[in-house]
Protein backbone atom coordinates (compact mmCIF):
# COMPACT_ATOMS: atom_id res chain seq x y z
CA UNK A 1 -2.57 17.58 29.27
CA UNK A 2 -4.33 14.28 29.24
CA UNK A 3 -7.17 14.12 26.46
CA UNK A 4 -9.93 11.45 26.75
CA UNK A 5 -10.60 9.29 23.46
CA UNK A 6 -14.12 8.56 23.12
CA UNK A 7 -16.21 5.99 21.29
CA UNK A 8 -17.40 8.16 18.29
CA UNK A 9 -20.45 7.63 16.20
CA UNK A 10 -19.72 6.09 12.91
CA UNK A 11 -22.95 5.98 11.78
CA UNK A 12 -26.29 7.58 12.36
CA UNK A 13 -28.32 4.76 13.86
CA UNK A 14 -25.02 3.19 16.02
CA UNK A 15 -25.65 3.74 19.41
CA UNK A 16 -22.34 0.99 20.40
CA UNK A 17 -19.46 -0.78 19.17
CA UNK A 18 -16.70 -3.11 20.36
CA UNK A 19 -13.04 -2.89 20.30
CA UNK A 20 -12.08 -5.56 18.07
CA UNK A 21 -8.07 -4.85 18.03
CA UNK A 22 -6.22 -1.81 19.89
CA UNK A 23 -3.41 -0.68 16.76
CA UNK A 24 -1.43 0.62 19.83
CA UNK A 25 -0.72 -0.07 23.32
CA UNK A 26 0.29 1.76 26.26
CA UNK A 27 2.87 4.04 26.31
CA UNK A 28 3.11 4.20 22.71
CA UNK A 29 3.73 7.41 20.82
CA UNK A 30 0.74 8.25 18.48
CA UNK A 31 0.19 10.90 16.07
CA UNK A 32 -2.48 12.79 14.73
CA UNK A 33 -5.04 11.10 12.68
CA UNK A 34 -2.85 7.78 13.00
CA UNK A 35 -5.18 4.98 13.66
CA UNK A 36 -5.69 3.78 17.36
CA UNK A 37 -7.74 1.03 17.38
CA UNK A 38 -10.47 -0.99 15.23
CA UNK A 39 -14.23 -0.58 16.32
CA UNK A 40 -16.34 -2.94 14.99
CA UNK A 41 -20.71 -1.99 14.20
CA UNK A 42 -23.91 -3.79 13.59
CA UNK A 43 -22.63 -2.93 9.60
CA UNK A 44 -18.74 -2.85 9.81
CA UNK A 45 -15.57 -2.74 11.15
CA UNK A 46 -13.94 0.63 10.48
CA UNK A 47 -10.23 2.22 11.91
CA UNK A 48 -10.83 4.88 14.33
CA UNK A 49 -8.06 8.04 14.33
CA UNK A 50 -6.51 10.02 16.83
CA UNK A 51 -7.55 13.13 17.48
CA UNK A 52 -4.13 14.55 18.62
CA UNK A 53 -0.45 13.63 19.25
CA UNK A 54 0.85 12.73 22.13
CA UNK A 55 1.41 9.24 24.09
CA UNK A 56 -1.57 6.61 24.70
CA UNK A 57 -1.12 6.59 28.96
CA UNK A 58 -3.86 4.38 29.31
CA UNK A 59 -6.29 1.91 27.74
CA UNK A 60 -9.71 2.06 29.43
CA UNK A 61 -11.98 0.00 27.19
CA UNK A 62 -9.77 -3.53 26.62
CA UNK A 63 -10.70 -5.80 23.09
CA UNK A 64 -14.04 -7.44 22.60
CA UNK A 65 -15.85 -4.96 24.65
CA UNK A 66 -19.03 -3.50 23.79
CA UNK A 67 -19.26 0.53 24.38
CA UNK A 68 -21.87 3.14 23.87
CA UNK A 69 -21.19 6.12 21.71
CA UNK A 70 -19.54 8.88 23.97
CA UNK A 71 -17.73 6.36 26.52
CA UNK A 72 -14.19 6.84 27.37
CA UNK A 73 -12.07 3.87 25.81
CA UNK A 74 -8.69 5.69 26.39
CA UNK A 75 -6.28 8.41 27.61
CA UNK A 76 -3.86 10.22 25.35
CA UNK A 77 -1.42 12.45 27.34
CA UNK A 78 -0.69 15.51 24.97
């Protein structure tokens, strides 16, 4: 099952962030609550977790890219 990673909120007033550095690439096995990739705010630059396990099939949202909250920056494959 393929799960969409998503830009999440990491504060209350962030409404975007950019990918600073992807902590895995493609293809790579990743576990829960391992970190995936940094995210950098208006405030900070914070690691972001997985949600599940699986394998990261495909990087959507590449480094220095700004997102909004809720965008799809990757696919895990579960």
């Amino acid at each position: 099952m393929e799960v969409e990673v998503i830009m999440p909120r990491l504060g209350q007033e962030m409404t975007e962030g950019t990918i600073v550095e992807w902590l895995k690439k493609e293809g790579d096995p990743v576990d829960k609550d391992e970190p995936l990739f940094m995210v950098e705010t208006e405030k900070a630059t914070m690691e972001v977790e997985s949600e599940v396990a699986g394998v990261l099939k495909k990087i959507v949202v590449g480094e220095s890219q700004k997102t909004a909250v809720g965008e799809v920056v990757a696919i895990i494959e579960t």
